[in-house]
N, C-alpha and C. Protein backbone atom coordinates (compact mmCIF):
# COMPACT_ATOMS: atom_id res chain seq x y z
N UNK A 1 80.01 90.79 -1.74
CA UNK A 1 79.76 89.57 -0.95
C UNK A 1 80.70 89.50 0.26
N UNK A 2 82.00 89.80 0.09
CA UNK A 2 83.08 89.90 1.01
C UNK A 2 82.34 90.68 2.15
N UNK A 3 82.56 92.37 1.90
CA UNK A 3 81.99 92.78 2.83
C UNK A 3 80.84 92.88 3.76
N UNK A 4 79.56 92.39 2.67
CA UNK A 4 78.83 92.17 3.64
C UNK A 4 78.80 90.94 4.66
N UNK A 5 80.08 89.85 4.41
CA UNK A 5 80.09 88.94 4.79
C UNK A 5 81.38 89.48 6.26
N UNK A 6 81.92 90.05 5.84
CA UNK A 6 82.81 90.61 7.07
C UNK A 6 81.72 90.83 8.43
N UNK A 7 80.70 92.10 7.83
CA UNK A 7 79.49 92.54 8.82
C UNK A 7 79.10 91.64 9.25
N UNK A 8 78.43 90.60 8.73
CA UNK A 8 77.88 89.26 9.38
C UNK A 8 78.46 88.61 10.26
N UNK A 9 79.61 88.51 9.58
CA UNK A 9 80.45 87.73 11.17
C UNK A 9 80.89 88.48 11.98
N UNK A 10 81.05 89.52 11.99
CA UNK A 10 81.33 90.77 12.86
C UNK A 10 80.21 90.67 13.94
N UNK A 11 79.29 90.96 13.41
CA UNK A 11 78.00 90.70 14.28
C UNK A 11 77.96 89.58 15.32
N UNK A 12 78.59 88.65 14.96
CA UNK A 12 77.76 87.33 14.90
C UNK A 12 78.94 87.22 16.26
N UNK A 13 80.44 87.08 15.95
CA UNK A 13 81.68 86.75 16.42
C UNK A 13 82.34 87.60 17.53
N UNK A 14 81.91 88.98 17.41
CA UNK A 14 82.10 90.25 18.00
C UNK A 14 82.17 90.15 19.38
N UNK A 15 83.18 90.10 20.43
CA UNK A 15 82.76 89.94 21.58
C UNK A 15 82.80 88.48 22.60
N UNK A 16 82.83 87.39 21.66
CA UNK A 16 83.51 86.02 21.97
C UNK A 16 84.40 86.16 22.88
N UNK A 17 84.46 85.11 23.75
CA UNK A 17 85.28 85.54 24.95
C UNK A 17 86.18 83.78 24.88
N UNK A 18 85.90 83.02 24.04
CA UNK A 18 87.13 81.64 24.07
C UNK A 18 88.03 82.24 23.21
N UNK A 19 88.00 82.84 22.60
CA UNK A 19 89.51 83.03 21.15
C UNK A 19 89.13 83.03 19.98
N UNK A 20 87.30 82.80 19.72
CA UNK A 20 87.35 82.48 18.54
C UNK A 20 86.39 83.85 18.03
N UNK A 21 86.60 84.55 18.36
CA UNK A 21 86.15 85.98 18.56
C UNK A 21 86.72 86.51 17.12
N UNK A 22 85.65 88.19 16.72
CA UNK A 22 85.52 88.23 15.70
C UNK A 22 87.16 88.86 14.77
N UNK A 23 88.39 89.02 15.52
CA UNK A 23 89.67 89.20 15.88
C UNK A 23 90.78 88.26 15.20
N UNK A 24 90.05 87.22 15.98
CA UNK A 24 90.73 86.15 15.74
C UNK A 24 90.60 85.48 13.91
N UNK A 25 88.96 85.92 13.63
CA UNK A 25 88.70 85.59 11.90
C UNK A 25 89.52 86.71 11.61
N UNK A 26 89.61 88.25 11.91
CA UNK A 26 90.21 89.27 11.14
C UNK A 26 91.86 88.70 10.87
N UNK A 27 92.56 88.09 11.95
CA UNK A 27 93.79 87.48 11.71
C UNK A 27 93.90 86.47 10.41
N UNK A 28 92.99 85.56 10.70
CA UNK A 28 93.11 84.30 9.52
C UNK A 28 92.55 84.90 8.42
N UNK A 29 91.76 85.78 8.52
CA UNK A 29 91.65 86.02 7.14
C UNK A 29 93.02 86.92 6.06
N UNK A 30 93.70 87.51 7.13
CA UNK A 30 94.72 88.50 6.79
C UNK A 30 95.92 87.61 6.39
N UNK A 31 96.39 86.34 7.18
CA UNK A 31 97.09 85.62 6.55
C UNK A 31 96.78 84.75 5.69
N UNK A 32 95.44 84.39 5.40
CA UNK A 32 95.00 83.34 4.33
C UNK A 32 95.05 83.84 3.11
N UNK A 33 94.25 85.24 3.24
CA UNK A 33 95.09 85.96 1.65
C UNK A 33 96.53 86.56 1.60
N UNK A 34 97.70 86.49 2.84
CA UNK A 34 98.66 86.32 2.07
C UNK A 34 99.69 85.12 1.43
N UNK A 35 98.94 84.21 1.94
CA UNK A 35 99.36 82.49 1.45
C UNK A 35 98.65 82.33 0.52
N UNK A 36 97.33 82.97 -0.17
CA UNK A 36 96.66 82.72 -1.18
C UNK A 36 97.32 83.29 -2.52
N UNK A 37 97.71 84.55 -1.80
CA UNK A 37 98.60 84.84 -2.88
C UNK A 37 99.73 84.26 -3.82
N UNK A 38 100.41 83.73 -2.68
CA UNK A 38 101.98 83.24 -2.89
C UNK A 38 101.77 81.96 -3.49
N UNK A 39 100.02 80.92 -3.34
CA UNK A 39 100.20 79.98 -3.68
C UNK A 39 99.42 80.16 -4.57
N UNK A 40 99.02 80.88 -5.22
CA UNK A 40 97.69 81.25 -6.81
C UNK A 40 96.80 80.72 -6.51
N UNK A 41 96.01 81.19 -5.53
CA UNK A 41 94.61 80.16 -4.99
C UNK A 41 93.71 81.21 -5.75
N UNK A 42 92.75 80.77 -5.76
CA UNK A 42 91.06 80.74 -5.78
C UNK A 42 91.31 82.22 -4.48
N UNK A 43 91.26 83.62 -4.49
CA UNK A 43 91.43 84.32 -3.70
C UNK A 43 89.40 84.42 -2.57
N UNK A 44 88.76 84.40 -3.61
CA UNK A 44 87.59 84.92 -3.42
C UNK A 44 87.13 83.18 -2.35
N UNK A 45 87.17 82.25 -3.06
CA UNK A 45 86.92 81.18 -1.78
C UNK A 45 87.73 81.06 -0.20
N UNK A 46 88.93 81.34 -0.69
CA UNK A 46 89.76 81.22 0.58
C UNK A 46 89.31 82.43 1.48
N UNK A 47 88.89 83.72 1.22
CA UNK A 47 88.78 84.98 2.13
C UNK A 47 87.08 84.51 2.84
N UNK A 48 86.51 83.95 2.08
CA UNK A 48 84.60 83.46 2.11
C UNK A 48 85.34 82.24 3.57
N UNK A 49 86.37 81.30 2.63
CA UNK A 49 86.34 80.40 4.14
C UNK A 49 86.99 80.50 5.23
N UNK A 50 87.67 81.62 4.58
CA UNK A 50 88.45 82.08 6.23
C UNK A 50 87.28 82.97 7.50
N UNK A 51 86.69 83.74 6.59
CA UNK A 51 85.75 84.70 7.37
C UNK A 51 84.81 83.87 8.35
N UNK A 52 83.93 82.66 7.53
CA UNK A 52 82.99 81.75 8.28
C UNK A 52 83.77 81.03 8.49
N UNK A 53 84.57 80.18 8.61
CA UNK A 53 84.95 79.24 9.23
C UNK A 53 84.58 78.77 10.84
N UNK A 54 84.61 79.85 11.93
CA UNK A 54 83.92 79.70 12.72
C UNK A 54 82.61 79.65 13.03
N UNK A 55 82.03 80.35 11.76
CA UNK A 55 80.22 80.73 12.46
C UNK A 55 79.80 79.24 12.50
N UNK A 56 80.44 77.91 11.78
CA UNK A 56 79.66 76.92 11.78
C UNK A 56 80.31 76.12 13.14
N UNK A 57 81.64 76.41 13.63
CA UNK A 57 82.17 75.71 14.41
C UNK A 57 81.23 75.07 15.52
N UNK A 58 81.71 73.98 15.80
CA UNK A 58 80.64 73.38 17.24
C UNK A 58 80.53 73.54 18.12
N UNK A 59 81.77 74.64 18.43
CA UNK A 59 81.95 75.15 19.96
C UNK A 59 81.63 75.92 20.34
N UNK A 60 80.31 76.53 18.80
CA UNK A 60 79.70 78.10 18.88
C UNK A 60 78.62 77.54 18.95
N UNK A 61 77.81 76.09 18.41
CA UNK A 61 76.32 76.07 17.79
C UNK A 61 76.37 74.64 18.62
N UNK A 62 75.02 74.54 18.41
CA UNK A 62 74.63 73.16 19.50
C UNK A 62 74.94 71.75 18.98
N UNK A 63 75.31 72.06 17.58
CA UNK A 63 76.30 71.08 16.70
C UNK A 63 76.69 71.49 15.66
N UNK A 64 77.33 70.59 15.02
CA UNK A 64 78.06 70.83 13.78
C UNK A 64 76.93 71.23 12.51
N UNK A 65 76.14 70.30 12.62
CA UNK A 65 75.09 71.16 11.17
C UNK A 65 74.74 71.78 10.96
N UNK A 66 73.97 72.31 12.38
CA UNK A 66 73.71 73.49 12.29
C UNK A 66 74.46 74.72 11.84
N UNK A 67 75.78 74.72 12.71
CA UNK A 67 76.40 75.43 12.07
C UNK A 67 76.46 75.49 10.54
N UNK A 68 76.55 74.41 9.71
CA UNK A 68 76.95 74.44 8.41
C UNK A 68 76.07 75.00 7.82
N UNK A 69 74.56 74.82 8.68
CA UNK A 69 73.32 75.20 7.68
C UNK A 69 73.50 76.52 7.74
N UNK A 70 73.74 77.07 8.49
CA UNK A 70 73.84 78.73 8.93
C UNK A 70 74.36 79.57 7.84
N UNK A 71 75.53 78.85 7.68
CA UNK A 71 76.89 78.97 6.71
C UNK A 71 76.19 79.10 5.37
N UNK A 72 75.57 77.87 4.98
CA UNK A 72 74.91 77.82 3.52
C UNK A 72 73.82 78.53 3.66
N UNK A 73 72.81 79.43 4.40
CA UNK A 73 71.76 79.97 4.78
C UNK A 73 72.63 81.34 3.87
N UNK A 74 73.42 82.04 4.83
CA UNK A 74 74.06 82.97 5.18
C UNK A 74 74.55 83.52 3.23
N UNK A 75 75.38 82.04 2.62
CA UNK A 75 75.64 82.07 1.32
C UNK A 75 74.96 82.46 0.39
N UNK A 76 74.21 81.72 0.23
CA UNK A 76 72.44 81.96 -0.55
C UNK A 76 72.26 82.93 -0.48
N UNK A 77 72.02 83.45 0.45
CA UNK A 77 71.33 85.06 0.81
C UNK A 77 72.51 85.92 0.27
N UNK A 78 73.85 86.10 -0.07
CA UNK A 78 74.47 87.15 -0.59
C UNK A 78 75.20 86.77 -1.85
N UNK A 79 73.98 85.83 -2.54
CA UNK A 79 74.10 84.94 -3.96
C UNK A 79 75.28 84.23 -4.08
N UNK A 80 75.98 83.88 -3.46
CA UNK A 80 77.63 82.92 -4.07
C UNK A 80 76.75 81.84 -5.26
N UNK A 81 77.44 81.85 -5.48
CA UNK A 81 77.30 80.10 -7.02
C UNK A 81 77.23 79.04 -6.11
N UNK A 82 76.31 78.10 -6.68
CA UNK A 82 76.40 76.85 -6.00
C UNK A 82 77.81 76.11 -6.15
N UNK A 83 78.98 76.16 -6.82
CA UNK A 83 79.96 75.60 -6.89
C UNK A 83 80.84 75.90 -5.63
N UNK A 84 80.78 77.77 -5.98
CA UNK A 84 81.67 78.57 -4.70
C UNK A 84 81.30 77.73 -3.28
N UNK A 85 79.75 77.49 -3.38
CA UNK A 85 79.38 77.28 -2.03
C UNK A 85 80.02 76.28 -1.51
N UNK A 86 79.75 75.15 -2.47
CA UNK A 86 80.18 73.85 -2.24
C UNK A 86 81.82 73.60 -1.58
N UNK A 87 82.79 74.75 -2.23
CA UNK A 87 83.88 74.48 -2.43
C UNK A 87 84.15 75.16 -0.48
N UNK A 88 83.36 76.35 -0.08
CA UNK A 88 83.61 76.99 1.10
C UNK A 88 82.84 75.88 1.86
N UNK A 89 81.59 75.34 1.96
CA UNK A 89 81.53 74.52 2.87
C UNK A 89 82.37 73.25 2.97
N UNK A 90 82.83 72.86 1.76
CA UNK A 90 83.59 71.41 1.78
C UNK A 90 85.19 72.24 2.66
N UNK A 91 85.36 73.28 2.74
CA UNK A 91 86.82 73.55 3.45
C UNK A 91 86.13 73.52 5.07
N UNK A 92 85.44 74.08 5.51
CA UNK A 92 84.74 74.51 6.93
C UNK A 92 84.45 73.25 7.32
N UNK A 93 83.99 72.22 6.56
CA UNK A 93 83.65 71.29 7.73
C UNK A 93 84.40 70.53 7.53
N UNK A 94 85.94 70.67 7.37
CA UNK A 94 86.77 69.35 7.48
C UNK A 94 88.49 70.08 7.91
N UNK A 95 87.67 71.48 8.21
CA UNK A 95 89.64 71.89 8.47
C UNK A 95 89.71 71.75 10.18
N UNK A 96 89.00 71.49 10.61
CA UNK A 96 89.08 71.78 12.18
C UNK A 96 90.12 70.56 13.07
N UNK A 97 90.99 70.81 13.59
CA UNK A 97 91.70 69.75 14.31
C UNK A 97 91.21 68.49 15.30
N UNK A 98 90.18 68.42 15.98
CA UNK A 98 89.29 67.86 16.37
C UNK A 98 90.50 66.70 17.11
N UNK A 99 91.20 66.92 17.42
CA UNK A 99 91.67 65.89 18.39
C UNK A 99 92.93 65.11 17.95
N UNK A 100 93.11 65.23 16.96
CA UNK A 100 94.13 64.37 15.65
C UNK A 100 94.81 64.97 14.57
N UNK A 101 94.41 66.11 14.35
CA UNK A 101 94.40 66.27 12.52
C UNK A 101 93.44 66.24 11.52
N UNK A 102 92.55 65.09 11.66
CA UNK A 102 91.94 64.87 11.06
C UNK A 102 92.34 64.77 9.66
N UNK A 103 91.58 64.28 8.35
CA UNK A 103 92.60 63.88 6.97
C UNK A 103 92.65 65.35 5.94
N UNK A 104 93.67 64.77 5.32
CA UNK A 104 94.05 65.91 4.67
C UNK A 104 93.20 66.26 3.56
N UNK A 105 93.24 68.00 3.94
CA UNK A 105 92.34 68.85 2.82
C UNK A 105 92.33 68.27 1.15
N UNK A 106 91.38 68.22 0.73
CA UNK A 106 91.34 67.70 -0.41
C UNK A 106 91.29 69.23 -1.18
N UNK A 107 91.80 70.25 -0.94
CA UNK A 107 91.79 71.48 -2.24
C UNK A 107 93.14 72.38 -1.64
N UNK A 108 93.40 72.73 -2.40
CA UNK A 108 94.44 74.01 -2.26
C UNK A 108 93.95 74.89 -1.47
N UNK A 109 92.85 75.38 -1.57
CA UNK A 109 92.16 77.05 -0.31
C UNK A 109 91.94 76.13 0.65
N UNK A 110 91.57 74.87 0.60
CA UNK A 110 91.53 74.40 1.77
C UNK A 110 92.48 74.38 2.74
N UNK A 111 93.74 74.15 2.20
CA UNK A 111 94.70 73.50 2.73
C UNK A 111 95.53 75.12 3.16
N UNK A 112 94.71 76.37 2.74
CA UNK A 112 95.61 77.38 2.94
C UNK A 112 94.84 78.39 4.15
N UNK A 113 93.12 77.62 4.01
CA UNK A 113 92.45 78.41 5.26
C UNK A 113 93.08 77.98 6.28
N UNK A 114 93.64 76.12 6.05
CA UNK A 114 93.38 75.72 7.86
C UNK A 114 94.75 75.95 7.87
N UNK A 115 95.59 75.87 7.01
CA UNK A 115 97.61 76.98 8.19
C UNK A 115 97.16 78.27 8.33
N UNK A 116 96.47 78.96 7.89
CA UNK A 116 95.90 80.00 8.52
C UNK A 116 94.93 80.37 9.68
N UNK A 117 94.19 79.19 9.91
CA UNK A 117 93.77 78.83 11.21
C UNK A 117 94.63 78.61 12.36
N UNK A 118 95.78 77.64 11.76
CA UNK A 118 96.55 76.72 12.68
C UNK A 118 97.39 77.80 13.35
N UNK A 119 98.24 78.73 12.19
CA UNK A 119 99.29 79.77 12.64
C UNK A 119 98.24 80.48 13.45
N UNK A 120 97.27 81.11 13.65
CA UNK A 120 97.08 82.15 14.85
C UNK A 120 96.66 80.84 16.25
N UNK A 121 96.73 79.54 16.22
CA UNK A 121 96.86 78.63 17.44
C UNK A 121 98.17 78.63 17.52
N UNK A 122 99.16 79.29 17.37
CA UNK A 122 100.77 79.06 17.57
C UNK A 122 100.86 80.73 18.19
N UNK A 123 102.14 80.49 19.02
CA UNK A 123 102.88 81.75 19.31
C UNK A 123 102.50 82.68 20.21
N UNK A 124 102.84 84.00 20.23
CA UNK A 124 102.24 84.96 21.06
C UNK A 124 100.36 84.59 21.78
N UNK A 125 100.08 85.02 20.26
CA UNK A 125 98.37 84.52 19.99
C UNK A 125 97.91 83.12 20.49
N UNK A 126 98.74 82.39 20.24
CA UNK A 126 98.34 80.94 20.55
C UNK A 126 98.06 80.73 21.86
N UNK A 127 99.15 81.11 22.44
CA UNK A 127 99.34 81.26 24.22
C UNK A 127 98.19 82.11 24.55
N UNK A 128 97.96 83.29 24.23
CA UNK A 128 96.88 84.29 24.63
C UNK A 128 95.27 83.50 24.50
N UNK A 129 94.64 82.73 23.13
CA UNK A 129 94.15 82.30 23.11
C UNK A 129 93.98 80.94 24.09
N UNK A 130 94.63 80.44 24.25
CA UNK A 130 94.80 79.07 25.02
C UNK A 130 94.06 79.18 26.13
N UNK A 131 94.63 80.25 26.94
CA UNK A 131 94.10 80.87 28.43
C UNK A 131 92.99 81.03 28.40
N UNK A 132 92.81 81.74 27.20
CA UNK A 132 91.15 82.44 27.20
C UNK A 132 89.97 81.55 26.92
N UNK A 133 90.62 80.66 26.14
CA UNK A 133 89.40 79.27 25.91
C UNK A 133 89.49 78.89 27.16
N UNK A 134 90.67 78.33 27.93
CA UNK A 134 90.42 77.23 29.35
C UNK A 134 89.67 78.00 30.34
N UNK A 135 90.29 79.29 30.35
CA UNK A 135 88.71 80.03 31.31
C UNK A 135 87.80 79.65 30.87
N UNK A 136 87.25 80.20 28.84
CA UNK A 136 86.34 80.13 29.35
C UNK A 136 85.36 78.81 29.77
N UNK A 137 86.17 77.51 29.44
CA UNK A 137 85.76 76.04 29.73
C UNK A 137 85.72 75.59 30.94
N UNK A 138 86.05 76.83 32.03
CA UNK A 138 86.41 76.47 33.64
C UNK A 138 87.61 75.10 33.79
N UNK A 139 88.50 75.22 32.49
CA UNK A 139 89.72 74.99 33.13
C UNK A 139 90.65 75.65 33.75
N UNK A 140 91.23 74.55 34.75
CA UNK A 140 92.88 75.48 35.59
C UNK A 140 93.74 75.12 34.12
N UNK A 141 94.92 76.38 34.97
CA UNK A 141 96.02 76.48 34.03
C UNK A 141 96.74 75.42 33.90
N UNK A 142 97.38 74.82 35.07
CA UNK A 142 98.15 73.62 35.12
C UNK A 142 98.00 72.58 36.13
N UNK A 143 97.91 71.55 36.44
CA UNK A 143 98.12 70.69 37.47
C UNK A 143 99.16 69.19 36.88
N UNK A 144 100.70 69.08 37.62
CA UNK A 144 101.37 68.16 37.20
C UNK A 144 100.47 66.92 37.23
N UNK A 145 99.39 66.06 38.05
CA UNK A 145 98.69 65.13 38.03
C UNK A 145 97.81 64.79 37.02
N UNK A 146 97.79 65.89 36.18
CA UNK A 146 96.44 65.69 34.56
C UNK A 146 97.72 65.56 33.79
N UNK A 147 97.78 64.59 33.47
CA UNK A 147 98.71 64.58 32.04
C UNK A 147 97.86 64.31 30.85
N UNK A 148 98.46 65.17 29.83
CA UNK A 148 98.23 65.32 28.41
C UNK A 148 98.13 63.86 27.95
N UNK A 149 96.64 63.96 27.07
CA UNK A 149 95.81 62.99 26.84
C UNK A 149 96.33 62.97 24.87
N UNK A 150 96.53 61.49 24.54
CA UNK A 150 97.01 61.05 23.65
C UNK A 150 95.90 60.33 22.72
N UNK A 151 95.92 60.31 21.54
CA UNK A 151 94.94 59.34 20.69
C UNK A 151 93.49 59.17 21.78
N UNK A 152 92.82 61.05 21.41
CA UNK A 152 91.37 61.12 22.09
C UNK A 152 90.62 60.84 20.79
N UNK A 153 89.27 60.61 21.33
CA UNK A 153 88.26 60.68 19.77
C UNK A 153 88.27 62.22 19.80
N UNK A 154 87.24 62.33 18.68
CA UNK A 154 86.50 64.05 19.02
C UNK A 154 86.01 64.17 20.25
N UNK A 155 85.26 63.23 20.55
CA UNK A 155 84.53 63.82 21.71
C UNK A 155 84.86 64.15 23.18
N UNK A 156 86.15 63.16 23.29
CA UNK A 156 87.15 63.18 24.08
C UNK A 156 87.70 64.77 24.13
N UNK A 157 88.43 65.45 23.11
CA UNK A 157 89.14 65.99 23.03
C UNK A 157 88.36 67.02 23.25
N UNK A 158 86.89 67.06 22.64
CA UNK A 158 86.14 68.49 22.78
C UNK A 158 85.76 68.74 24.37
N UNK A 159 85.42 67.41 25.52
CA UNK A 159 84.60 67.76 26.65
C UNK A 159 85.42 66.95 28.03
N UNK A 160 86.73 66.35 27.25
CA UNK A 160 87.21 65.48 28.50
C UNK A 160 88.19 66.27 29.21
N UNK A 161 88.45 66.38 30.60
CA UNK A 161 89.25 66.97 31.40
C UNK A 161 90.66 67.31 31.15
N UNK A 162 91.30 68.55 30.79
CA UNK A 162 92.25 68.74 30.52
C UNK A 162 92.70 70.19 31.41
N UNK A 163 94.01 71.10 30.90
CA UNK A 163 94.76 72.26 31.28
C UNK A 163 94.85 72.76 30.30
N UNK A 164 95.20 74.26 30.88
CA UNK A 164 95.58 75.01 29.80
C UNK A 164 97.25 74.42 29.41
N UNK A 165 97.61 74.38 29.74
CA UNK A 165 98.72 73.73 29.64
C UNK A 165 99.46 72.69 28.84
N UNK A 166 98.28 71.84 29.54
CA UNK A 166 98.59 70.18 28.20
C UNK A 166 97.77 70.74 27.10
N UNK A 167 97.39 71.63 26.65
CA UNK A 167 96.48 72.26 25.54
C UNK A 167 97.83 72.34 24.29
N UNK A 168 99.32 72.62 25.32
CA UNK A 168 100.11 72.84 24.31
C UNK A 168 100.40 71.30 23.66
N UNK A 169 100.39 70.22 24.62
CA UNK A 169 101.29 68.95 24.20
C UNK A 169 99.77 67.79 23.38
N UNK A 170 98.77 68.36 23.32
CA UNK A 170 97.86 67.70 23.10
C UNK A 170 97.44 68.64 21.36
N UNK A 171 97.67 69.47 21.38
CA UNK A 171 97.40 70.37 19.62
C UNK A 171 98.61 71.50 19.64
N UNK A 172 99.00 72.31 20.03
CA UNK A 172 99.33 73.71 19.77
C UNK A 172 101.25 72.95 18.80
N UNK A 173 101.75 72.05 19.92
CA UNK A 173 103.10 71.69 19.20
C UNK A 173 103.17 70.78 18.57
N UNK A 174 101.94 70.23 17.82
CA UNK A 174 102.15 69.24 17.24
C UNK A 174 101.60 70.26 15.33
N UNK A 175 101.44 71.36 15.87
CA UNK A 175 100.48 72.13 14.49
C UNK A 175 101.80 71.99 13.68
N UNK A 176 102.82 72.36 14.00
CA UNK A 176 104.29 72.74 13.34
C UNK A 176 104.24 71.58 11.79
N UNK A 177 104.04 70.33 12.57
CA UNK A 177 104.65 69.06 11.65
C UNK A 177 103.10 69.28 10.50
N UNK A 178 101.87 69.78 10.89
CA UNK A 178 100.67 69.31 9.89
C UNK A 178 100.31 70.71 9.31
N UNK A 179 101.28 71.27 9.21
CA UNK A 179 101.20 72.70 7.83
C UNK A 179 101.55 72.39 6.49
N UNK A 180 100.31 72.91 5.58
CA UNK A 180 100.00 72.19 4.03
C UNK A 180 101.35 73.14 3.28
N UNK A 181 101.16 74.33 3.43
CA UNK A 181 102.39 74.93 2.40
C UNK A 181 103.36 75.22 2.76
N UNK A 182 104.16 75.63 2.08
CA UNK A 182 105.57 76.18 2.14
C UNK A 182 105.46 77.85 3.01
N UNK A 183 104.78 78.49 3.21
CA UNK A 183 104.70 79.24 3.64
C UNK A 183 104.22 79.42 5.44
N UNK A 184 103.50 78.12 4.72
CA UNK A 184 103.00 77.70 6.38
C UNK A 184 103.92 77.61 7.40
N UNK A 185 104.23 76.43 6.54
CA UNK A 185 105.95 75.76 7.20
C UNK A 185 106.63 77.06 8.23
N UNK A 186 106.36 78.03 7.10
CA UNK A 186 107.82 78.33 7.00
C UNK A 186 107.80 79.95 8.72
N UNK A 187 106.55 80.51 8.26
CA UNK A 187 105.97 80.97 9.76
C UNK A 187 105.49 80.13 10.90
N UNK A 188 105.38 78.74 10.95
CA UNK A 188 105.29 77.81 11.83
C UNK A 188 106.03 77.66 13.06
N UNK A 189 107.61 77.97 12.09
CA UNK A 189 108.66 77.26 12.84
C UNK A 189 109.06 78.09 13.79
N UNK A 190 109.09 79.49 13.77
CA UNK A 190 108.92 80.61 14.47
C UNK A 190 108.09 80.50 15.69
N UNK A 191 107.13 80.41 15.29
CA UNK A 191 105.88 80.35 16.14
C UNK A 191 106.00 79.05 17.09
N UNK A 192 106.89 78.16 16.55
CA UNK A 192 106.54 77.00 17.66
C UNK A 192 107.81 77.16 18.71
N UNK A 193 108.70 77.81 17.90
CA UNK A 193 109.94 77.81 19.37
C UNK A 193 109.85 78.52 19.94
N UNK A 194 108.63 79.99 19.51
CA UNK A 194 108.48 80.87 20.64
C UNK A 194 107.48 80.09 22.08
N UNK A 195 106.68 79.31 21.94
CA UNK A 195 105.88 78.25 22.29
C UNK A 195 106.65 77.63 23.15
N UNK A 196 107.99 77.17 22.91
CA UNK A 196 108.48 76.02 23.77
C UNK A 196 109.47 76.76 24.64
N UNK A 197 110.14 78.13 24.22
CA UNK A 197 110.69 78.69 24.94
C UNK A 197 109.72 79.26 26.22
N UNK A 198 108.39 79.41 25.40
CA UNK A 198 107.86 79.90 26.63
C UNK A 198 107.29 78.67 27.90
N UNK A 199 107.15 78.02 27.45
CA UNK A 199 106.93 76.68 28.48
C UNK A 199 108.00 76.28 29.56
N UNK A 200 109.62 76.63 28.87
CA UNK A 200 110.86 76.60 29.49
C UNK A 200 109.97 77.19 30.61
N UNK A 201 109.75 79.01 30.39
CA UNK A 201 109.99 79.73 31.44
C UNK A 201 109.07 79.43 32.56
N UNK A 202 107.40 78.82 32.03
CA UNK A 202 106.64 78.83 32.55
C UNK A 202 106.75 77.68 33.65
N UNK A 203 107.71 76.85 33.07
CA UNK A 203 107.91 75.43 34.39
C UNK A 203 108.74 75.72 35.31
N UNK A 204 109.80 76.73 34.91
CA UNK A 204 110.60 77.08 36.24
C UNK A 204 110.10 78.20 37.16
N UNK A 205 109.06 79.01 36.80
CA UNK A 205 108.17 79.47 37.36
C UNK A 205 107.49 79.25 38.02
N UNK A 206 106.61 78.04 37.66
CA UNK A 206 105.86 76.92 38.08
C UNK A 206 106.43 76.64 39.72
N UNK A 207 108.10 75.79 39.46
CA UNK A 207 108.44 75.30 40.65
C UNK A 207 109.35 76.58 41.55
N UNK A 208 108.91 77.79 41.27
CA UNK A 208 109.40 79.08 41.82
C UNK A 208 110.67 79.89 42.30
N UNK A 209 111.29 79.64 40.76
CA UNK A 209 112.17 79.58 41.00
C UNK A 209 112.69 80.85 40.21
């Protein structure tokens, strides 16, 4: 089921040009089973919701259900249990940050797909990704006159005018404080001061100096 489920999203993800490319699942899936480990999860749900997690995303499909139906289409067809299913769609459509956080995972794989989501939005990757979504959204990188937008809805946050930039002060440094495990935590913290050191450099750059 795994593998043919790798192929599928391979297919599907392959070539994405915002970040959420089929790369970016090979990452989360690589750290979700090693936090699955450390925390005795359910191995076989957490690798199922790390892999799809995007195919249902909204920023791939013309909405959210669709995506999900895809997801449960996709399931069916390489037999999972109706329980498994339940347990991978109930993580996919509620780990996504959407502007806030949104409320907390109600399962353990849940709570270990989305710091495994969250950590590849931090750090080296985070920054790399960032860019590559605001291209591809025909955002600029920075302008001091857009300031970073506070308490958006979803819909706000998914289509309202922003930078690559305030991308950090609006989700990327706030991921640090809303990591579920101890492990999360604990590669977080890394990841976020490489983040702020790099912003140091990027503002004195900025004013050319």
């Amino acid at each position: 089921m795994i593998l043919q489920t790798e192929k599928f999203v391979f297919r599907e993800l392959n070539g994405e040009a915002s970040g959420h490319d089929w790369w970016h699942i090979y990452r989360v899936t690589k750290i979700t089973k090693t936090i699955a480990q450390q925390e005795n999860a359910n191995l076989f749900i957490c690798e199922m919701g790390a892999l799809l997690h995007d195919i249902a995303d909204e920023k791939l499909n013309s909405n959210e259900a669709e995506g999900i139906e895809k997801v449960r289409e996709w399931l069916i067809h390489v037999n999972v249990d109706e329980t498994s299913i339940s347990s991978i769609i109930e993580i996919i459509s509620t780990m996504s940050f959407k502007g806030g956080g949104g409320p907390p995972m109600k399962t353990l794989e849940g709570k270990i797909v989305q710091d495994a989501d969250r950590l590849d939005a931090m750090g080296a990757i985070g920054i790399a990704r960032t860019f590559a979504f605001s291209g591809a959204k025909n955002q600029i990188i920075h302008d001091p006159n857009i300031k970073p937008r506070e308490h958006v809805t979803k819909e706000e946050y998914r289509t309202g005018k922003t930078t690559a930039i305030n991308h950090f002060y609006e989700k990327l440094l706030k991921l640090k404080e809303l990591m579920n495990t101890d492990y999360g935590k604990k590669l977080a913290e890394t990841k976020h001061q490489y983040m702020e050191e790099y912003l140091e450099v990027f503002f004195k750059e900025w004013e050319g100096e």
